[in-house]
Protein backbone atom coordinates (compact mmCIF):
# COMPACT_ATOMS: atom_id res chain seq x y z
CA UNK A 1 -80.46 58.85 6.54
CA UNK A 2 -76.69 57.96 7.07
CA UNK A 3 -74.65 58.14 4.05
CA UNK A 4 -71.80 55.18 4.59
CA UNK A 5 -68.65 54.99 2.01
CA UNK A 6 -68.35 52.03 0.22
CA UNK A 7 -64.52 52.44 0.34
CA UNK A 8 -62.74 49.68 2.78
CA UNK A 9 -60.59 51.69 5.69
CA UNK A 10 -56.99 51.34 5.09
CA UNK A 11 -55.96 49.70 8.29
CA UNK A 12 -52.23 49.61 9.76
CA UNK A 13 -49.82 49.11 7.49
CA UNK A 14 -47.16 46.84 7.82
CA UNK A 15 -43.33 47.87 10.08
CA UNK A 16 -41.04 47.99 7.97
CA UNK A 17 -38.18 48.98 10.68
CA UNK A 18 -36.59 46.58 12.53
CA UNK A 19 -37.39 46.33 16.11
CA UNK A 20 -33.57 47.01 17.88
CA UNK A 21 -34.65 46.46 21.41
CA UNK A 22 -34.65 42.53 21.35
CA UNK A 23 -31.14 42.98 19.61
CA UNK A 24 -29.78 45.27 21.95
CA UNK A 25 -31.13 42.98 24.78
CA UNK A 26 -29.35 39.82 23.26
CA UNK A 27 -26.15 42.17 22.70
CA UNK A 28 -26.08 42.92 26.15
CA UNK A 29 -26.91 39.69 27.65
CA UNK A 30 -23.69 38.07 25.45
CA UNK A 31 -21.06 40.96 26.77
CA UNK A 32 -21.70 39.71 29.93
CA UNK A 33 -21.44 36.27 28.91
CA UNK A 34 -18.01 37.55 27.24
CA UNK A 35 -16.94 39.54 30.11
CA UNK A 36 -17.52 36.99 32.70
CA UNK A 37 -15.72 34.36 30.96
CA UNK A 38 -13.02 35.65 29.30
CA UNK A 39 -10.94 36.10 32.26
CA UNK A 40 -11.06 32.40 32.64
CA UNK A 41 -9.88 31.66 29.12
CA UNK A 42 -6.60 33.97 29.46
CA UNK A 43 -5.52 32.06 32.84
CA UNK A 44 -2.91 29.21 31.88
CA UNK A 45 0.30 28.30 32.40
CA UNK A 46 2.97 30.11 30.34
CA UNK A 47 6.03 28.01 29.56
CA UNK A 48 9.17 29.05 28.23
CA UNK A 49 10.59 26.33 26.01
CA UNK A 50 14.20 25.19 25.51
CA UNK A 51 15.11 27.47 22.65
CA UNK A 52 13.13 31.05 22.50
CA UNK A 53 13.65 34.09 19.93
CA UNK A 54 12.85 36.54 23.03
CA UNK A 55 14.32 34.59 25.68
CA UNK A 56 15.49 37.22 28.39
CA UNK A 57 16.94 36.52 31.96
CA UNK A 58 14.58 37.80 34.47
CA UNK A 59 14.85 40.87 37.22
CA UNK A 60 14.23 38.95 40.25
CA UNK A 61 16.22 40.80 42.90
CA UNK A 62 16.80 37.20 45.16
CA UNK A 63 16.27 34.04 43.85
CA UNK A 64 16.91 29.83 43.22
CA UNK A 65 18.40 28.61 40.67
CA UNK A 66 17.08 24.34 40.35
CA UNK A 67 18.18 22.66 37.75
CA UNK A 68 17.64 18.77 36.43
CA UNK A 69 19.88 16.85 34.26
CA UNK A 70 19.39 14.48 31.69
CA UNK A 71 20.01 11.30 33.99
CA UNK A 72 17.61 12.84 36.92
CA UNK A 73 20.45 14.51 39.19
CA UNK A 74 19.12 17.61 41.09
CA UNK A 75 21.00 20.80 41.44
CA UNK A 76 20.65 23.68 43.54
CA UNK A 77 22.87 26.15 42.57
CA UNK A 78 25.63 24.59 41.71
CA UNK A 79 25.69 21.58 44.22
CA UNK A 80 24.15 18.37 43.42
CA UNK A 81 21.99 16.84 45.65
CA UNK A 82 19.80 13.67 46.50
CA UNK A 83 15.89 13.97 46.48
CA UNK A 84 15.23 13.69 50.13
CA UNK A 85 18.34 16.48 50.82
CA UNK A 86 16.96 18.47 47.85
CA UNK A 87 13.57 18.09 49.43
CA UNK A 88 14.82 19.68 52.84
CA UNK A 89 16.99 22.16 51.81
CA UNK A 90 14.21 23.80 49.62
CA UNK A 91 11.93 23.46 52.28
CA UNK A 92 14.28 25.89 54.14
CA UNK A 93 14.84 28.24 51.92
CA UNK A 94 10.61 28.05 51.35
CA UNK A 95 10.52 29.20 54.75
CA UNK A 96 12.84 31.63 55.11
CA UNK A 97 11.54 33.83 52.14
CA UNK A 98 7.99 32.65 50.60
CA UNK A 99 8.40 35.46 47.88
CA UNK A 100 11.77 34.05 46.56
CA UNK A 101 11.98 33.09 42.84
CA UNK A 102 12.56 29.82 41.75
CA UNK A 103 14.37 29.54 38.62
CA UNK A 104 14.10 26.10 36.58
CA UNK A 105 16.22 24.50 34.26
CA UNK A 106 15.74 21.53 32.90
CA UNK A 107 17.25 19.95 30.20
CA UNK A 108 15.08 18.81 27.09
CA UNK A 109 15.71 15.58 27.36
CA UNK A 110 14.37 15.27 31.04
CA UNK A 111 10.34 13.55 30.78
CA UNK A 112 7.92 16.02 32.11
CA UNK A 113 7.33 13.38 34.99
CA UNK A 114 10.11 14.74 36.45
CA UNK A 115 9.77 18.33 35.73
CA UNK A 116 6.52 17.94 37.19
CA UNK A 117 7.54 16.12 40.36
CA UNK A 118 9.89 18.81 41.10
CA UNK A 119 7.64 21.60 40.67
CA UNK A 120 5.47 19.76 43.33
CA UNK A 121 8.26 19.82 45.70
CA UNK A 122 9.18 23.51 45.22
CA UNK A 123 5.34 24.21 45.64
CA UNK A 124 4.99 21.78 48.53
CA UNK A 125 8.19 23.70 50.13
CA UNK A 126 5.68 27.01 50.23
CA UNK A 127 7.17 28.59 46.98
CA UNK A 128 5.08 29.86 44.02
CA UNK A 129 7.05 31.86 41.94
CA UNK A 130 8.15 29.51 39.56
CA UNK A 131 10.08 31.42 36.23
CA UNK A 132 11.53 28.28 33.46
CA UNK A 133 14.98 28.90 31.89
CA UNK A 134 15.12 29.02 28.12
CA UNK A 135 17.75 29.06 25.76
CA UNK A 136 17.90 32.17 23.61
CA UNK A 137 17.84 30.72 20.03
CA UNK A 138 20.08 33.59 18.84
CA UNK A 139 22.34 32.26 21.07
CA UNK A 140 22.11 28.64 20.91
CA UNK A 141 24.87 26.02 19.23
């Protein structure tokens, strides 16, 4: 005859340790997330405004200096010119040297219609190096 126990088998006790490969998988997954899209975050158009604690001229070896006044007259270097001779001559220079510098200043009181119609011809003329002139505030009036 077959002696049984009356006792009840202990059966498997409960985890009590957390299970880390689901969180390692969701880490993992969201680094790539991060690394694929910060890249595109950091990518935007860095302005220098009028005044600037850290202003400093730039190194550029060759470059143009364009400036805009208040009432919309167009400089290159120092001459003034119309649009349409403004237009040509920086279309010129464009091709002559495609790595030249363009450096813009335009006074505060110019609307950014105009800063921005500019910039489309200087881009338009084949030149992408585009640096804007600020005012040092340690040195400003």
């Amino acid at each position: 005859m077959a002696f049984g126990r009356l006792d009840k088998p202990e059966g498997s006790r409960p985890m009590s340790d957390i299970n880390m490969t689901p969180l390692i998988d969701v880490m993992l997954v969201l680094l790539v997330i991060f690394m694929i899209t910060a890249p595109l975050m950091t990518a935007s158009l860095r302005l220098d405004l009028p005044k600037s604690e850290v202003a400093t001229p730039s190194d550029a070896p060759s470059f143009i200096a364009v400036a805009i006044t208040p009432d919309g007259k167009l400089h290159l270097g120092e001459e003034e010119l119309a649009p349409e001779a403004f237009q040509q001559r920086i279309s010129e220079l464009g091709r002559a040297n495609a790595q030249m510098e363009v450096q813009l200043r335009a006074d505060r009181a110019v609307s950014y219609g105009q800063v921005a119609e500019l910039i489309g011809w200087v881009q338009a003329a084949g030149l992408s190096r585009i640096a804007f002139v600020a005012q040092s505030a340690a040195s400003a009036p």
